[in-house]
C-alpha atoms as a PDB file:
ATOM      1  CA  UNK A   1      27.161  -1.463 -12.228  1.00  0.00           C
ATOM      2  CA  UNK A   2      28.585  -5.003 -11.418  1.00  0.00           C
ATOM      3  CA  UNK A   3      26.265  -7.790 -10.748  1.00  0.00           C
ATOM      4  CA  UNK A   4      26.358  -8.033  -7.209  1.00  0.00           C
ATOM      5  CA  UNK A   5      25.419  -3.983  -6.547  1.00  0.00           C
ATOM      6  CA  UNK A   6      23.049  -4.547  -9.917  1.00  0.00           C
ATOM      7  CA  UNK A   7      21.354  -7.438  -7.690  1.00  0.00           C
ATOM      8  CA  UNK A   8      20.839  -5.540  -4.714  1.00  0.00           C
ATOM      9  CA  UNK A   9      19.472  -2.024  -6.188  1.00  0.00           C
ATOM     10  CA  UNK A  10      17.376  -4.670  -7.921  1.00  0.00           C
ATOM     11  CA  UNK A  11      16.216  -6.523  -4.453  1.00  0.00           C
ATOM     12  CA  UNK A  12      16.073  -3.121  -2.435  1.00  0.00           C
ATOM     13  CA  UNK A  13      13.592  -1.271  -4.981  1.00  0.00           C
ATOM     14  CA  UNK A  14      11.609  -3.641  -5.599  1.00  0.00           C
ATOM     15  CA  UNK A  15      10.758  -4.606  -2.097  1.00  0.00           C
ATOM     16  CA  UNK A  16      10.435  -0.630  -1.651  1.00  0.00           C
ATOM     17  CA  UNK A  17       7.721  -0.646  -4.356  1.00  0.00           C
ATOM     18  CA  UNK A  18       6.275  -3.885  -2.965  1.00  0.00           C
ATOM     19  CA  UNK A  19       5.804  -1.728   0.412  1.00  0.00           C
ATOM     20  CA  UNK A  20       3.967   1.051  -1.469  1.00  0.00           C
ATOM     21  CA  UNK A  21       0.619  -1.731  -1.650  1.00  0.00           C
ATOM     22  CA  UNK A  22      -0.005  -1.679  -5.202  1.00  0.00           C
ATOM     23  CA  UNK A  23      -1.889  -4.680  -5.825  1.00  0.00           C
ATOM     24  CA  UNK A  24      -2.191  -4.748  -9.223  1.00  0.00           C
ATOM     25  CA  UNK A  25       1.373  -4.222  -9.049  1.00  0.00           C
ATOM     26  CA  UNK A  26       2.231  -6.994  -6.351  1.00  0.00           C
ATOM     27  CA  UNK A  27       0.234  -9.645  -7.984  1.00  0.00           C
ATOM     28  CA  UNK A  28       2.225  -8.913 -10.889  1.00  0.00           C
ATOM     29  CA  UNK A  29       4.875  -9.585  -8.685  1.00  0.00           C
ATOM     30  CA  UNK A  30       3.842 -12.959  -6.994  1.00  0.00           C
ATOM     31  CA  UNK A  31       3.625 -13.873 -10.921  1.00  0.00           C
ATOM     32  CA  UNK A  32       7.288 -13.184 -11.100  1.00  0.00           C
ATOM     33  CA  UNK A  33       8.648 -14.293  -8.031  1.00  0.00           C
ATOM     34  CA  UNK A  34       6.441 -17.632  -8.256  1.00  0.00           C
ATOM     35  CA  UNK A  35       8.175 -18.309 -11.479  1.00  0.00           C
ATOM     36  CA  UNK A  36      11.579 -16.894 -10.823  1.00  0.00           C
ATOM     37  CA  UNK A  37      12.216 -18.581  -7.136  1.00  0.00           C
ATOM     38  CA  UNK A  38      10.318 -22.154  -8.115  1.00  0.00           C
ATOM     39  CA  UNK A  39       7.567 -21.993  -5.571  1.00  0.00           C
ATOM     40  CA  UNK A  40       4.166 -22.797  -5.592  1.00  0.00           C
ATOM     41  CA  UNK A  41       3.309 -19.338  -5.311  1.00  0.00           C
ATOM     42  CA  UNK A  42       4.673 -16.341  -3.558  1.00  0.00           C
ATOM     43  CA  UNK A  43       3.015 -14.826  -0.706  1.00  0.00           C
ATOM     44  CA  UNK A  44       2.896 -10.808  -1.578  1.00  0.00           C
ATOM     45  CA  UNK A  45       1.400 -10.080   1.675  1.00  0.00           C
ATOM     46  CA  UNK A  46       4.373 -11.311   3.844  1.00  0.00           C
ATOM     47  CA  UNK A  47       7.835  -9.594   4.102  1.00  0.00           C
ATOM     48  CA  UNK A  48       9.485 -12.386   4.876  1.00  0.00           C
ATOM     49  CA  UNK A  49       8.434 -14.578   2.154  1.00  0.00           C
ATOM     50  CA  UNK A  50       8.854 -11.601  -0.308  1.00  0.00           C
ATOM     51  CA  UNK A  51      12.458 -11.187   1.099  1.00  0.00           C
ATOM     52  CA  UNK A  52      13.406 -14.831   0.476  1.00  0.00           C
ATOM     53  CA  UNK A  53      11.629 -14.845  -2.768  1.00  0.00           C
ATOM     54  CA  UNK A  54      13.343 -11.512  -3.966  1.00  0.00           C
ATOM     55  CA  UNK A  55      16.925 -13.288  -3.252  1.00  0.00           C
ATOM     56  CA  UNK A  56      16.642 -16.510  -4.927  1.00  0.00           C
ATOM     57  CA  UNK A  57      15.120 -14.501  -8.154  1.00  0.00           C
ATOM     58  CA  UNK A  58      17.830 -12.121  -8.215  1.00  0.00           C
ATOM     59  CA  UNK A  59      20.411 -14.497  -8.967  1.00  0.00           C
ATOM     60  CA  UNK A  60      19.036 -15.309 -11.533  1.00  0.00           C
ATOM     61  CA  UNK A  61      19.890 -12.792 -14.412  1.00  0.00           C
ATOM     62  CA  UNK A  62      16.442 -13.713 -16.330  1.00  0.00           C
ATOM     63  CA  UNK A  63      14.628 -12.834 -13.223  1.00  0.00           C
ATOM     64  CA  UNK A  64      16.729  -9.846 -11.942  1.00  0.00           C
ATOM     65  CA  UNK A  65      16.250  -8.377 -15.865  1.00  0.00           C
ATOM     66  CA  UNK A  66      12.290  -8.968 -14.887  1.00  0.00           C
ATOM     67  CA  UNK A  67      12.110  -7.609 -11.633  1.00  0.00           C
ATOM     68  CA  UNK A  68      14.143  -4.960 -12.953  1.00  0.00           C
ATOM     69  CA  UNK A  69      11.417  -3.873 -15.663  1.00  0.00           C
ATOM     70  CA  UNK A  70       8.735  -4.173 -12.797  1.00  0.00           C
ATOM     71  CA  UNK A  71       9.556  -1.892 -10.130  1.00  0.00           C
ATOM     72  CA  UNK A  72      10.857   0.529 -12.971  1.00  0.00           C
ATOM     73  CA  UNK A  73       6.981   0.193 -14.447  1.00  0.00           C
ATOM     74  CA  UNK A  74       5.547   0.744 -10.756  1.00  0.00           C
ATOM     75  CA  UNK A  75       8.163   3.391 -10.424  1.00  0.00           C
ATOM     76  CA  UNK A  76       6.741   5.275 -14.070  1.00  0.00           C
ATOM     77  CA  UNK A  77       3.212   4.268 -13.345  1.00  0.00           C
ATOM     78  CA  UNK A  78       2.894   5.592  -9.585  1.00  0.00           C
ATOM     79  CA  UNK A  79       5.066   8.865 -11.397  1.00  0.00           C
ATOM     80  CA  UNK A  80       7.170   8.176  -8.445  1.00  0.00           C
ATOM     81  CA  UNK A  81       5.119   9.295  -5.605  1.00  0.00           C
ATOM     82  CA  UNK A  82       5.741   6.282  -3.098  1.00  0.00           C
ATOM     83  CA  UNK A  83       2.394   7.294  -0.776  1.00  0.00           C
ATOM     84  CA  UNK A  84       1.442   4.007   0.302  1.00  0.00           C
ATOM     85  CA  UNK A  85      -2.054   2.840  -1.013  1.00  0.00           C
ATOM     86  CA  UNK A  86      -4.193   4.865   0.866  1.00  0.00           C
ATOM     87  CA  UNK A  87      -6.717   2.018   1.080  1.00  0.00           C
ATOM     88  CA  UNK A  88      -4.226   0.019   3.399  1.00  0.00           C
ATOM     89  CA  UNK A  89      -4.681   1.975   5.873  1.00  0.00           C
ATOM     90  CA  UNK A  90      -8.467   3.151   5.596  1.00  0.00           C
ATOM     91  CA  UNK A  91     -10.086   0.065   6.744  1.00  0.00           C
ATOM     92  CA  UNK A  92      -8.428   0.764  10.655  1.00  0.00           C
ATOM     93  CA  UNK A  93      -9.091   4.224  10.142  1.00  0.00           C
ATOM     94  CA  UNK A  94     -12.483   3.746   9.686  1.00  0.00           C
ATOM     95  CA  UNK A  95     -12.591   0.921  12.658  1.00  0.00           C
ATOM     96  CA  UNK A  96     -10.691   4.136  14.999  1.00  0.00           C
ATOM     97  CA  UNK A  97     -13.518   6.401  14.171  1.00  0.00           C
ATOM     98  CA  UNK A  98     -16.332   4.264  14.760  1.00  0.00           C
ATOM     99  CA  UNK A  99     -15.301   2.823  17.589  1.00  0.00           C
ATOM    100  CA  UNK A 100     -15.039   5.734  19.430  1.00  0.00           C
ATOM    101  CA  UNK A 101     -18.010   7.278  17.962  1.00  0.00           C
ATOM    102  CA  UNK A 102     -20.235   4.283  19.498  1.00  0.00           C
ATOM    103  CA  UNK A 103     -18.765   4.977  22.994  1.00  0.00           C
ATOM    104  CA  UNK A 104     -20.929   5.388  25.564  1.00  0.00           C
ATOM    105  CA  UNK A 105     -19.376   8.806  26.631  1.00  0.00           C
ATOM    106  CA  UNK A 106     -17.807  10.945  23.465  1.00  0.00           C
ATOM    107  CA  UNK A 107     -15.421  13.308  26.083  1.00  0.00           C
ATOM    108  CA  UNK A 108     -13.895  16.425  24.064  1.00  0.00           C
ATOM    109  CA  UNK A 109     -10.340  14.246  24.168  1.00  0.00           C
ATOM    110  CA  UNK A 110     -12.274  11.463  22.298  1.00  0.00           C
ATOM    111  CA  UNK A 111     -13.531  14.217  19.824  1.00  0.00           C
ATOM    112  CA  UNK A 112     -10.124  15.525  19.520  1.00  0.00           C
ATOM    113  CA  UNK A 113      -7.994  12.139  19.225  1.00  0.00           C
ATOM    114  CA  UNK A 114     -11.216  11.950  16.463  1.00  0.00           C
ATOM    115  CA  UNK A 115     -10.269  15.142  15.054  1.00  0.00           C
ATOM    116  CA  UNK A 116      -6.158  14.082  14.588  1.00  0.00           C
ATOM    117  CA  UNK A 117      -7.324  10.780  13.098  1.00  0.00           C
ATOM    118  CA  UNK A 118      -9.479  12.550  10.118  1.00  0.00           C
ATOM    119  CA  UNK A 119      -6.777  15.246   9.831  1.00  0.00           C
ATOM    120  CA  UNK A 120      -4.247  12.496   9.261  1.00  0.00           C
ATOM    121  CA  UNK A 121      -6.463  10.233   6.484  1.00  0.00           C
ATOM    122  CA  UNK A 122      -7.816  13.388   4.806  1.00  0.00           C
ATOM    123  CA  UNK A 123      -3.973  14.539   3.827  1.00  0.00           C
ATOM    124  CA  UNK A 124      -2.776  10.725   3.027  1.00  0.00           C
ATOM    125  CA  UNK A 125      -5.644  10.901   0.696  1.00  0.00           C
ATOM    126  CA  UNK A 126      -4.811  14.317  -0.603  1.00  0.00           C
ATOM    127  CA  UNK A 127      -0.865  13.028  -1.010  1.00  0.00           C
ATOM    128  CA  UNK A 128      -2.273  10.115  -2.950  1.00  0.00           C
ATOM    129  CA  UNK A 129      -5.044  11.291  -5.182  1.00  0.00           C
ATOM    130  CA  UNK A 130      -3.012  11.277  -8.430  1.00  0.00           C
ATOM    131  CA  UNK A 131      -2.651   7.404  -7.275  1.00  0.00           C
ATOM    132  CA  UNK A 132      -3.843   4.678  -9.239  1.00  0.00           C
ATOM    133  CA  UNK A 133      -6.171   3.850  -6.660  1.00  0.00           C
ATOM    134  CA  UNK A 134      -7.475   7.192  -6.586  1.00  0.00           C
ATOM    135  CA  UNK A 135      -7.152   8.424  -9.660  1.00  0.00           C
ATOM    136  CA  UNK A 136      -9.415   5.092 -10.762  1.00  0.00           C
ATOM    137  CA  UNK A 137     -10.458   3.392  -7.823  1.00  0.00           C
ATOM    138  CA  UNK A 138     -12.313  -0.335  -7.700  1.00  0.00           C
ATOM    139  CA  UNK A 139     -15.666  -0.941  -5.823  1.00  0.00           C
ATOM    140  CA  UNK A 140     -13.605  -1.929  -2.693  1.00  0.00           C
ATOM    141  CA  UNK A 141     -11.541   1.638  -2.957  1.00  0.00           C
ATOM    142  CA  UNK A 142     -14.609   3.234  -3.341  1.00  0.00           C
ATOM    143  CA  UNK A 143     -16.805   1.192  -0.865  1.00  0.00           C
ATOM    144  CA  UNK A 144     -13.793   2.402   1.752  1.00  0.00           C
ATOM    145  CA  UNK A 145     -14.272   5.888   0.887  1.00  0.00           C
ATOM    146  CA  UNK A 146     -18.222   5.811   0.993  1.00  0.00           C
ATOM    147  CA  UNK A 147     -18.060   4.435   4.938  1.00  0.00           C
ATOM    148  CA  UNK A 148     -14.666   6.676   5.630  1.00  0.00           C
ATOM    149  CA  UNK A 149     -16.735   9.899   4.169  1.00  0.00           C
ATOM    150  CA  UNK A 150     -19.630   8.485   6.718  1.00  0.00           C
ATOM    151  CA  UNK A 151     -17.304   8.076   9.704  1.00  0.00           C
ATOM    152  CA  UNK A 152     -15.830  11.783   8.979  1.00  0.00           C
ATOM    153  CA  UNK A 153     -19.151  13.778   8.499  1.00  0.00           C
ATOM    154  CA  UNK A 154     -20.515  12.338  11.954  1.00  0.00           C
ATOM    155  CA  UNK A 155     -16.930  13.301  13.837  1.00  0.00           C
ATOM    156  CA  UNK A 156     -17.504  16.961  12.180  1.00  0.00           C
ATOM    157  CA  UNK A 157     -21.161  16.757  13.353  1.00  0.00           C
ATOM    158  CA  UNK A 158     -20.262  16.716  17.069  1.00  0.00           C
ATOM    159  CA  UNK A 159     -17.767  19.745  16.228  1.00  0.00           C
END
């Protein structure tokens, strides 16, 4: 593979990886892309800094052989499956839930919009339980869980 296409699988898979909300992972990451692009320090939560960081490190070949190894470890360490941490999205989830849960009024359509919400967090959490974050989950992971568990047992007690 020439340089040029090697530089862009390079760019396009990590930033694919990045998007999959590994933290470990991504701060690894920031590490590379604060040494590789000469910045004070990379910020892995923004796209657009990632984007700009990702293309001044890929021309360099040190950096490119780097990133390389890194989204090829994410890659081998996630065994591929590229569910996106399921604790990204848990926090709104949770929010949803409760929010309509302290209504005033809980109308079957409430209960029901209620219903879709759990059914959609209980099979990203089933698609990502062989996930690092799952598989060996933090206090914040598992904090998360705890008040998502909560919100889902008193949706299922109005059922």
């Amino acid at each position: 593979m020439g340089e040029p296409a090697a530089a862009s699988k390079v760019h396009v898979m990590v930033s694919y990886w990045w998007s999959r909300g590994d933290s470990l992972a991504n701060h690894h990451l920031g590490q590379i892309l604060t040494r590789a692009a000469g910045v004070d320090e990379a910020d892995i939560t923004d796209p657009q800094s990632i984007d700009r960081a990702l293309r001044i490190a890929v021309a360099d070949p040190a950096a490119l052989a780097e990133l390389d190894e890194w989204w090829q470890m994410v890659e081998t360490r996630r065994a591929g499956n590229g569910t996106r941490n399921p604790g990204l999205g848990l926090d709104q989830s949770i929010r949803y839930l409760t929010d309509r849960l302290d209504a005033t009024a809980i109308t079957p359509e409430v209960l029901g919009e209620c219903r879709r919400q759990i059914a959609a967090v209980d099979q990203t959490i089933i698609s990502a339980k062989d996930l690092p974050e799952l598989a060996r989950p933090d206090a914040e992971m598992l904090d998360l869980l705890g008040r998502y568990l909560e919100a889902r047992s008193r949706v299922l007690a109005l059922a």
